[in-house]
PDB file of N, CA and C in Angstrom:
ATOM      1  N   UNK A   1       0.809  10.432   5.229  1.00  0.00           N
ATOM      2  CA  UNK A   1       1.408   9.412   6.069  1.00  0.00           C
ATOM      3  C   UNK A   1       2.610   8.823   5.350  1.00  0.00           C
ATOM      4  N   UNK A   2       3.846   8.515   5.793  1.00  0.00           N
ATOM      5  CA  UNK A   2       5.022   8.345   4.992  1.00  0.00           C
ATOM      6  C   UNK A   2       4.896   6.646   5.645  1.00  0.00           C
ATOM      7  N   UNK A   3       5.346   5.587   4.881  1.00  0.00           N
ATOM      8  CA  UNK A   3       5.160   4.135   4.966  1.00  0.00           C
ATOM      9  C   UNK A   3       6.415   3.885   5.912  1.00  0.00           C
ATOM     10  N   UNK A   4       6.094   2.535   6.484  1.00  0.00           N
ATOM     11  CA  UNK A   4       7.091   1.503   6.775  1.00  0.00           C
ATOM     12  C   UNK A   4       7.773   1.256   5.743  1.00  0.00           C
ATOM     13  N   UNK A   5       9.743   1.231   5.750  1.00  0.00           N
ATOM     14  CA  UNK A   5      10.238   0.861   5.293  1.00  0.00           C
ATOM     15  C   UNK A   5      10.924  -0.437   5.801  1.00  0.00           C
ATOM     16  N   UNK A   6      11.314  -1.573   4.673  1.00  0.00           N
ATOM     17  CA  UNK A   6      11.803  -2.720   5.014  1.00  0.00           C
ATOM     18  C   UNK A   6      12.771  -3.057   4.171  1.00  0.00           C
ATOM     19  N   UNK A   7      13.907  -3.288   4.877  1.00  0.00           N
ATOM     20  CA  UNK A   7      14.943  -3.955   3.898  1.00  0.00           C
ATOM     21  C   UNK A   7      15.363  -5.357   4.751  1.00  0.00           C
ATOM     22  N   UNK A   8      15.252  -6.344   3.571  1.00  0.00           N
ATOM     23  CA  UNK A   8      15.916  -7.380   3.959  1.00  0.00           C
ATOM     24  C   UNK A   8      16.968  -7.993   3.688  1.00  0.00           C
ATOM     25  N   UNK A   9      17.448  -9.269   3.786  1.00  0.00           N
ATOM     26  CA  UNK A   9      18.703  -9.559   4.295  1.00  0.00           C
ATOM     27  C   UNK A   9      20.084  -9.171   3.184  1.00  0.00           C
ATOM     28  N   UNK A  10      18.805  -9.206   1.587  1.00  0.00           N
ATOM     29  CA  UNK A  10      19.673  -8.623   0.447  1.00  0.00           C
ATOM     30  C   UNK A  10      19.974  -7.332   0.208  1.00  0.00           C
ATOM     31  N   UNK A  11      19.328  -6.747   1.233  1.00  0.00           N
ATOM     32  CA  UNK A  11      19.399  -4.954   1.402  1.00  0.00           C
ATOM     33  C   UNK A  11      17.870  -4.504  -0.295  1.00  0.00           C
ATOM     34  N   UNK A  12      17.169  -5.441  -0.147  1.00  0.00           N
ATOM     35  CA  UNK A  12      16.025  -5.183  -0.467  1.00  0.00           C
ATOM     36  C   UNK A  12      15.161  -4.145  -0.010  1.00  0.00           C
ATOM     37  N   UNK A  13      14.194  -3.236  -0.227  1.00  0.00           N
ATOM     38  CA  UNK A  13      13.454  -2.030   0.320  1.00  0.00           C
ATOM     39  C   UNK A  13      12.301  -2.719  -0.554  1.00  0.00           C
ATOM     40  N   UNK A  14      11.323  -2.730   0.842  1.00  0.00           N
ATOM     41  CA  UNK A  14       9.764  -3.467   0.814  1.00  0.00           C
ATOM     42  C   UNK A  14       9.112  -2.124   1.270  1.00  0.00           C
ATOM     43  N   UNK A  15       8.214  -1.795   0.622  1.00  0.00           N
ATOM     44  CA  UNK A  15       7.351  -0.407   1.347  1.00  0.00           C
ATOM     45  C   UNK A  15       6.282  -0.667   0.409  1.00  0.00           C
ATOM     46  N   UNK A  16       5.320   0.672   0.833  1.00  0.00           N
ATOM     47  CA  UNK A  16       4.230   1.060  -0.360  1.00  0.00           C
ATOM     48  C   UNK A  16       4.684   2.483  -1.258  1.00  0.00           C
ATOM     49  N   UNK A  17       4.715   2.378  -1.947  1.00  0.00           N
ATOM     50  CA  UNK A  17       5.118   3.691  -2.861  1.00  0.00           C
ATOM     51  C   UNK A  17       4.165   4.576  -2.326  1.00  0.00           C
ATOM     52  N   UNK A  18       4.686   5.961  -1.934  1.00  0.00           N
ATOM     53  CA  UNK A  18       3.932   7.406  -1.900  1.00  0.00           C
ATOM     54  C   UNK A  18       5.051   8.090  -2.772  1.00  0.00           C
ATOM     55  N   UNK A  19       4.452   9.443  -2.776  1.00  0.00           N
ATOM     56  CA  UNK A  19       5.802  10.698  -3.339  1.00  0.00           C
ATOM     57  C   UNK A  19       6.108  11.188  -2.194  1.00  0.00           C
ATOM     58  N   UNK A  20       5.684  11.046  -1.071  1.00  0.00           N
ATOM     59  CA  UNK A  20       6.396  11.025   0.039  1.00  0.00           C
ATOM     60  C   UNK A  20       7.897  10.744   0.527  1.00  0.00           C
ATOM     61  N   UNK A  21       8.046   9.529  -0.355  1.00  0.00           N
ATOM     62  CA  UNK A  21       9.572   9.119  -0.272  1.00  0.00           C
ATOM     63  C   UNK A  21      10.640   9.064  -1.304  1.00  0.00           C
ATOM     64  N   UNK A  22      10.950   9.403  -2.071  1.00  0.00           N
ATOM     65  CA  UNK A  22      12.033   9.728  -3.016  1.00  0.00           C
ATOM     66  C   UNK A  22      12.832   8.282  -2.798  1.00  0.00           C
ATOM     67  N   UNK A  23      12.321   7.147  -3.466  1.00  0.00           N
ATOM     68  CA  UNK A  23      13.013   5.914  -3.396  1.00  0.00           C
ATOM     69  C   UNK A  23      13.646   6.473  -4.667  1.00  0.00           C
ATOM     70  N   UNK A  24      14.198   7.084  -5.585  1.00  0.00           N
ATOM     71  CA  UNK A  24      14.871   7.245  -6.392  1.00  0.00           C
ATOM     72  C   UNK A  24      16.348   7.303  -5.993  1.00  0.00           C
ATOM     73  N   UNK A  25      16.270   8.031  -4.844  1.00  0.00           N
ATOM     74  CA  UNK A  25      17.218   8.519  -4.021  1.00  0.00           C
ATOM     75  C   UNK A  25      18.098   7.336  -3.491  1.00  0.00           C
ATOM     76  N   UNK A  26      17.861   6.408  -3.207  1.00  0.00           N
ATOM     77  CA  UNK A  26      18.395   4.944  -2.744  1.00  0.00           C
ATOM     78  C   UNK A  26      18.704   4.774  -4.187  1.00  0.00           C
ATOM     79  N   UNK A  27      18.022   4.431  -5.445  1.00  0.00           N
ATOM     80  CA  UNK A  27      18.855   3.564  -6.655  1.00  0.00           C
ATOM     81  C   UNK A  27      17.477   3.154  -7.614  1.00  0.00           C
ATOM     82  N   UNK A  28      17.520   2.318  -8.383  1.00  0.00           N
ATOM     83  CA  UNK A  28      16.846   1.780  -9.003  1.00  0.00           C
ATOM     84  C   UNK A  28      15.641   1.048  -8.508  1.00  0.00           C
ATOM     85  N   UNK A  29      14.677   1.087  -9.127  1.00  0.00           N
ATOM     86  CA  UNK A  29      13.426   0.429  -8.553  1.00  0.00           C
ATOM     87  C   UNK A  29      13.207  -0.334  -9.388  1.00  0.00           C
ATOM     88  N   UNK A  30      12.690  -1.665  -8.460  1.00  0.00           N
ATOM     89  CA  UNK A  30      12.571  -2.738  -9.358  1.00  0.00           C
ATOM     90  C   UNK A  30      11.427  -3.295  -8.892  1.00  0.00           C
ATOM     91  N   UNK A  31      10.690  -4.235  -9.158  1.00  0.00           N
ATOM     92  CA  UNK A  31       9.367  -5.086  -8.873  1.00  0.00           C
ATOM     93  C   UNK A  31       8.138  -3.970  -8.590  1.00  0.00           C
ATOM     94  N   UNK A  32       7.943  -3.020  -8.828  1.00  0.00           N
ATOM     95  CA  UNK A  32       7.068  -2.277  -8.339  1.00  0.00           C
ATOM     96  C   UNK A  32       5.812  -2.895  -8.821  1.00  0.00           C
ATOM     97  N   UNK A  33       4.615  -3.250  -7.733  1.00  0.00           N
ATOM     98  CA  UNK A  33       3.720  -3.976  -8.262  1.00  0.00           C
ATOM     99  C   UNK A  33       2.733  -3.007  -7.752  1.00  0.00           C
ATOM    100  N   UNK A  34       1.391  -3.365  -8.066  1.00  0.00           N
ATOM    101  CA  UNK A  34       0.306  -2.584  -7.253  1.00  0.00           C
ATOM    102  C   UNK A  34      -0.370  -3.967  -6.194  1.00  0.00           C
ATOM    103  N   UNK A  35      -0.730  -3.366  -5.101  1.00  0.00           N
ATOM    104  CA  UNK A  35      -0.784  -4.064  -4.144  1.00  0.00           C
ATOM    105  C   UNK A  35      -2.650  -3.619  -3.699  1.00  0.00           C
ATOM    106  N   UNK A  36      -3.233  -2.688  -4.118  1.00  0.00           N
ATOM    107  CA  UNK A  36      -4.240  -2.336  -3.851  1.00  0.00           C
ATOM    108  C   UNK A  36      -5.608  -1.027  -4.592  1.00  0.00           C
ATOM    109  N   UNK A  37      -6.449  -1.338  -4.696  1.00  0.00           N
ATOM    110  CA  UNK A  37      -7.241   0.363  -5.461  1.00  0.00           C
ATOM    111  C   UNK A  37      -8.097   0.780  -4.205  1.00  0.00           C
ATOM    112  N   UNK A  38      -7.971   2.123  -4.653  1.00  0.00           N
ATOM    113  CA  UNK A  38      -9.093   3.113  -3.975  1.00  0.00           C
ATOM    114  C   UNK A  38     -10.026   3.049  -4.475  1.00  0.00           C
ATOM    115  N   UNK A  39     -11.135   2.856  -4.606  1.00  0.00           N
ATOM    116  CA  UNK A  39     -12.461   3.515  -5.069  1.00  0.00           C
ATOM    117  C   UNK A  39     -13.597   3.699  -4.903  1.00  0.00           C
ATOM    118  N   UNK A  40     -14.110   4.356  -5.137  1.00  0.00           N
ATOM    119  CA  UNK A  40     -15.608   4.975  -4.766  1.00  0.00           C
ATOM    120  C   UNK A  40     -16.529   4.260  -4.945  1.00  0.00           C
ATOM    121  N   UNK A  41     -17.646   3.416  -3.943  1.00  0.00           N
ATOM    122  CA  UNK A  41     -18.698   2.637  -4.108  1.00  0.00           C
ATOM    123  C   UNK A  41     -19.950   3.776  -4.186  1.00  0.00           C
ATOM    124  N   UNK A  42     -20.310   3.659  -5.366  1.00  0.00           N
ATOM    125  CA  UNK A  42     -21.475   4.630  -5.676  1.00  0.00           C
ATOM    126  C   UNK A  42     -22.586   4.767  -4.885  1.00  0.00           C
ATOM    127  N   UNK A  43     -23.166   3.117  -4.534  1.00  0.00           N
ATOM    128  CA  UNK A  43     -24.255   2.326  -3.870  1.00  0.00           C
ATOM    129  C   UNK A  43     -23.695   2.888  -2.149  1.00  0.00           C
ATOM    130  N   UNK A  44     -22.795   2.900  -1.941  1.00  0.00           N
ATOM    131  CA  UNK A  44     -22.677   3.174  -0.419  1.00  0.00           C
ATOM    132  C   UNK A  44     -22.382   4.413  -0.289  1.00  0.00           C
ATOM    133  N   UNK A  45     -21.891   5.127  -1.156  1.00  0.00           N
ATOM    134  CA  UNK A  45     -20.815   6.089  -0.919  1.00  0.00           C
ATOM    135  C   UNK A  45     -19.942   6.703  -0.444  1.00  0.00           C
ATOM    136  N   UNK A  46     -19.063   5.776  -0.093  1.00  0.00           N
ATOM    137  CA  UNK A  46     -18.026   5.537   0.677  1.00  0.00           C
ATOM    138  C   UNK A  46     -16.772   5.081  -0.494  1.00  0.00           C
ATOM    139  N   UNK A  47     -15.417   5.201  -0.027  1.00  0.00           N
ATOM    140  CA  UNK A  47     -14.157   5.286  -0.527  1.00  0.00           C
ATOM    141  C   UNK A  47     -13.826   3.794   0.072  1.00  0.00           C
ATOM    142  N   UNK A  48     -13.832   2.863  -0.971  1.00  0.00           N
ATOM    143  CA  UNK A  48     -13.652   1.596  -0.365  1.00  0.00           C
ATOM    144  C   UNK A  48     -11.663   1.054  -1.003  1.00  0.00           C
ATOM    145  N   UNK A  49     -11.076   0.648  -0.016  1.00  0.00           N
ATOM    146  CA  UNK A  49      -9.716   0.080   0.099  1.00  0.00           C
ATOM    147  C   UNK A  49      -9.590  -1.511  -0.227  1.00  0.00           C
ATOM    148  N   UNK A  50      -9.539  -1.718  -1.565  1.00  0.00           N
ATOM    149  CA  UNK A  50      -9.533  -2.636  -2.055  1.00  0.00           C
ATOM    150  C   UNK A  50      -8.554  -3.682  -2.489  1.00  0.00           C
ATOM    151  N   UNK A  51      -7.897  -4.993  -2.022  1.00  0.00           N
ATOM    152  CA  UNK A  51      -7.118  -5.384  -2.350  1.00  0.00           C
ATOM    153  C   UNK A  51      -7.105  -6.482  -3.728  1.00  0.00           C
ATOM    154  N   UNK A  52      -6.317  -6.726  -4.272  1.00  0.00           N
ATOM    155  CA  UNK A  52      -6.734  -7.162  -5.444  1.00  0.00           C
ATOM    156  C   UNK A  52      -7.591  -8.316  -6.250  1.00  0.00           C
ATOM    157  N   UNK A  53      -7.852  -8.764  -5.313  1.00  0.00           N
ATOM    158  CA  UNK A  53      -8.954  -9.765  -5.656  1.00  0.00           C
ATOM    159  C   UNK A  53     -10.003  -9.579  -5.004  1.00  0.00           C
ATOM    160  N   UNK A  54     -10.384  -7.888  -5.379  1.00  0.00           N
ATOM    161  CA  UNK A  54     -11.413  -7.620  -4.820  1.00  0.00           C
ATOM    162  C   UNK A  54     -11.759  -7.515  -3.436  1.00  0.00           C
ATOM    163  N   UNK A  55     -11.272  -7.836  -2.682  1.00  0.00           N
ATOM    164  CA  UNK A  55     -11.692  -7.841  -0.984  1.00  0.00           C
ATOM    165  C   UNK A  55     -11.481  -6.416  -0.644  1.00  0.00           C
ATOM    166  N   UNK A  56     -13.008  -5.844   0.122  1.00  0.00           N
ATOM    167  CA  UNK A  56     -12.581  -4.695   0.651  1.00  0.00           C
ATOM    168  C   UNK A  56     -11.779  -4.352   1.888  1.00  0.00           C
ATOM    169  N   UNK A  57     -10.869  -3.913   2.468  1.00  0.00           N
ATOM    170  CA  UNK A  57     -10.300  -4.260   3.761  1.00  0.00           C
ATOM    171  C   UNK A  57     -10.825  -2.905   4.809  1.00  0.00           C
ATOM    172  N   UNK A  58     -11.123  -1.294   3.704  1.00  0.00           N
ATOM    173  CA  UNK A  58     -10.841  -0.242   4.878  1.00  0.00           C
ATOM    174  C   UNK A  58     -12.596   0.179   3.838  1.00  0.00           C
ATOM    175  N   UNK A  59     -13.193   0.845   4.722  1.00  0.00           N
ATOM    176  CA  UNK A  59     -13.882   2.005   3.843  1.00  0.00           C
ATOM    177  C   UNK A  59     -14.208   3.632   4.791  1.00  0.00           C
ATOM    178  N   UNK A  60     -14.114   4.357   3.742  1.00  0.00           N
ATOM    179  CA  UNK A  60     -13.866   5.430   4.646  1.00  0.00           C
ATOM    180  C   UNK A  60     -14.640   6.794   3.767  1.00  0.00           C
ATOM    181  N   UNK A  61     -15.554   7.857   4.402  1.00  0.00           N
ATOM    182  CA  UNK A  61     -16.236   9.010   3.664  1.00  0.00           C
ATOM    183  C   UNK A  61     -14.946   9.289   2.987  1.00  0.00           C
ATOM    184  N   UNK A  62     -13.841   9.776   3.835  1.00  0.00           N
ATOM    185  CA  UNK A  62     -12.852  10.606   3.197  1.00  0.00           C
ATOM    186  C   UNK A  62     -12.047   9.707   2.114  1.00  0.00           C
ATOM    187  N   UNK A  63     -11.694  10.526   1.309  1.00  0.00           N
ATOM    188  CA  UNK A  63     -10.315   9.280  -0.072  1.00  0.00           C
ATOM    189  C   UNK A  63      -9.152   9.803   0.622  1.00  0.00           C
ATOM    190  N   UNK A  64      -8.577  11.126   1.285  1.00  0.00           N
ATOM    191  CA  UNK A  64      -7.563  11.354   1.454  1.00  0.00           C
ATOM    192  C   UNK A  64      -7.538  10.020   3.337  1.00  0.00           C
ATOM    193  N   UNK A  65      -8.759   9.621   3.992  1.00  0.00           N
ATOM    194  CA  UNK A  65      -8.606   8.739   5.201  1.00  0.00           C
ATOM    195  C   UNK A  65      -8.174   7.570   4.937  1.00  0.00           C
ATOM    196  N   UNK A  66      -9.173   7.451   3.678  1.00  0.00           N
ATOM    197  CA  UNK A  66      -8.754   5.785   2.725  1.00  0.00           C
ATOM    198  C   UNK A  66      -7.503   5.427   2.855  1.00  0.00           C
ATOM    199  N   UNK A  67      -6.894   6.850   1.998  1.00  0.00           N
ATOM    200  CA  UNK A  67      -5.494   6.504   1.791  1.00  0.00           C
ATOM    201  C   UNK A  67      -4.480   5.902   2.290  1.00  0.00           C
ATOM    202  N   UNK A  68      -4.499   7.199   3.778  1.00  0.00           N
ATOM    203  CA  UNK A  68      -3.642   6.729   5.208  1.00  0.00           C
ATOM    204  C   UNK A  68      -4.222   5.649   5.210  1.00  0.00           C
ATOM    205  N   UNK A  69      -5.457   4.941   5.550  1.00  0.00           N
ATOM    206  CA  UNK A  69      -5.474   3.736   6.191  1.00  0.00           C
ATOM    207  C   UNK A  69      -4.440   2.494   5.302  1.00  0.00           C
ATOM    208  N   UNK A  70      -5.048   3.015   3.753  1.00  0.00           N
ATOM    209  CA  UNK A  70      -4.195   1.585   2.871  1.00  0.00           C
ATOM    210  C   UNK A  70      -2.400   1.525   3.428  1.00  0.00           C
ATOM    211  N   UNK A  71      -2.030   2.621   3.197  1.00  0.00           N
ATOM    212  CA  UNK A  71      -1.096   2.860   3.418  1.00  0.00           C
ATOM    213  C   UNK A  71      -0.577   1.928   4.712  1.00  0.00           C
ATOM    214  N   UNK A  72      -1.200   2.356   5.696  1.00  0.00           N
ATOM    215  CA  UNK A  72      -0.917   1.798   7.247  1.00  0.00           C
ATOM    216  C   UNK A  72      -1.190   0.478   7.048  1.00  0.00           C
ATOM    217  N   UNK A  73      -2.377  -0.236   6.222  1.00  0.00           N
ATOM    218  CA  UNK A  73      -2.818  -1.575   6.505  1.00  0.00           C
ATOM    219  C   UNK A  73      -1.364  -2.399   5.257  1.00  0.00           C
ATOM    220  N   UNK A  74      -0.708  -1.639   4.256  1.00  0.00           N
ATOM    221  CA  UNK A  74      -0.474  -2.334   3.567  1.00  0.00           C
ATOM    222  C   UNK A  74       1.228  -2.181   3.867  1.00  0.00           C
ATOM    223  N   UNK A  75       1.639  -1.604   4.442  1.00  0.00           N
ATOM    224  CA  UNK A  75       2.971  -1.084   4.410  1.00  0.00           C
ATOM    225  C   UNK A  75       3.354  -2.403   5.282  1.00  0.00           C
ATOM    226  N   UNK A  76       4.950  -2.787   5.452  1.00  0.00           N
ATOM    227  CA  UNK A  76       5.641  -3.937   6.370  1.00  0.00           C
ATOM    228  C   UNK A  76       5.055  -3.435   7.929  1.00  0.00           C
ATOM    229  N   UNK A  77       4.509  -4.872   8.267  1.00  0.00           N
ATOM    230  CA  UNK A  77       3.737  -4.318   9.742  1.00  0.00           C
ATOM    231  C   UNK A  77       2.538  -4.422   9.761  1.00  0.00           C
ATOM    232  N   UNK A  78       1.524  -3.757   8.517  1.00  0.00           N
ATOM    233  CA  UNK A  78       0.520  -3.802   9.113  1.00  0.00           C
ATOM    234  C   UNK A  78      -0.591  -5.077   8.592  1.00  0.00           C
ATOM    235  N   UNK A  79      -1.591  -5.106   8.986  1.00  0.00           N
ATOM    236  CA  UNK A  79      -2.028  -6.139   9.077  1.00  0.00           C
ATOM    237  C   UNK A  79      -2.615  -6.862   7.671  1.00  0.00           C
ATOM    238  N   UNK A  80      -2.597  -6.266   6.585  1.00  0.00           N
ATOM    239  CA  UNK A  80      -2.486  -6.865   5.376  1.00  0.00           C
ATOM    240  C   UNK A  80      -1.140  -7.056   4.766  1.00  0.00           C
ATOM    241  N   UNK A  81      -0.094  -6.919   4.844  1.00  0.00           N
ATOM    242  CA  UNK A  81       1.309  -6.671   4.629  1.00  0.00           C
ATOM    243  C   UNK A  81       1.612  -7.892   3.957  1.00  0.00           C
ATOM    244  N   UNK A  82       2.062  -8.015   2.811  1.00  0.00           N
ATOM    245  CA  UNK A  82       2.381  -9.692   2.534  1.00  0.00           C
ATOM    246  C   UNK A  82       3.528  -9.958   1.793  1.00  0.00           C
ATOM    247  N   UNK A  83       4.678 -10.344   2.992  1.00  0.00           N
ATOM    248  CA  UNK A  83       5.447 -10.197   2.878  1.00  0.00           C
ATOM    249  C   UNK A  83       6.475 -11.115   1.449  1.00  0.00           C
ATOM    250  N   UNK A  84       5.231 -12.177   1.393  1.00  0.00           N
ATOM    251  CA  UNK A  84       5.892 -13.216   0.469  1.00  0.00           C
ATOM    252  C   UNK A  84       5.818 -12.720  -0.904  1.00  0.00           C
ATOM    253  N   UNK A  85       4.613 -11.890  -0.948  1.00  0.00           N
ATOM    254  CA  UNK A  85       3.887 -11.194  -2.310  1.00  0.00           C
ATOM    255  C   UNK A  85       4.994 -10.596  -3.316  1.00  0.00           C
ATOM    256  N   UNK A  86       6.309  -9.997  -2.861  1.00  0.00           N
ATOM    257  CA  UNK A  86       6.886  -9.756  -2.936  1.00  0.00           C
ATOM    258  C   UNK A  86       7.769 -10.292  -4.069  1.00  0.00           C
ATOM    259  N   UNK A  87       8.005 -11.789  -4.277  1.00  0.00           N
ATOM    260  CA  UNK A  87       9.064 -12.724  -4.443  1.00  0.00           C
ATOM    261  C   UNK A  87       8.038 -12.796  -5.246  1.00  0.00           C
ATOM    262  N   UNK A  88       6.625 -12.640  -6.196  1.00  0.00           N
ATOM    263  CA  UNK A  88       6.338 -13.674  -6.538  1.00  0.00           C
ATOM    264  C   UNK A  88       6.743 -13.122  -8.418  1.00  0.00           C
TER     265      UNK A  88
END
């Protein structure tokens, strides 16, 4: 799944990193933060989508479903997206 891209008013680019997209290609990358983990709940066994203070948001059998979902839930748009997170 290739992310929502966002640029704002400073010609900023807000996304989720995949190798999908060759942000190299635009210029320098800067603030790259992690925004979320994948991982495997042993006890359930399930691929749980975790944001960083722990909250699970997606869980899914598959890691490659996980993925797409983080992706979709975390990219500009979707419903974990935070846009301020950004600035901090």
């Amino acid at each position: 799944m290739i992310p929502t891209i966002e640029l704002d008013q400073n010609g900023n680019v807000h996304t989720i990193y995949t190798d999908e997209i060759n942000l190299y290609e635009i210029g320098t990358l800067h603030n790259v933060r992690r925004a979320s983990n994948v991982v495997f709940n042993d006890r359930k066994q399930l691929w749980e989508v975790q944001l960083l203070d722990g909250t699970v948001i997606h869980e899914d059998r598959s890691r490659e479903a996980a993925i797409e979902t983080e992706v979709a839930l975390l990219s500009p748009g979707g419903k974990h997206y935070c846009k301020d997170c950004w600035n901090e």
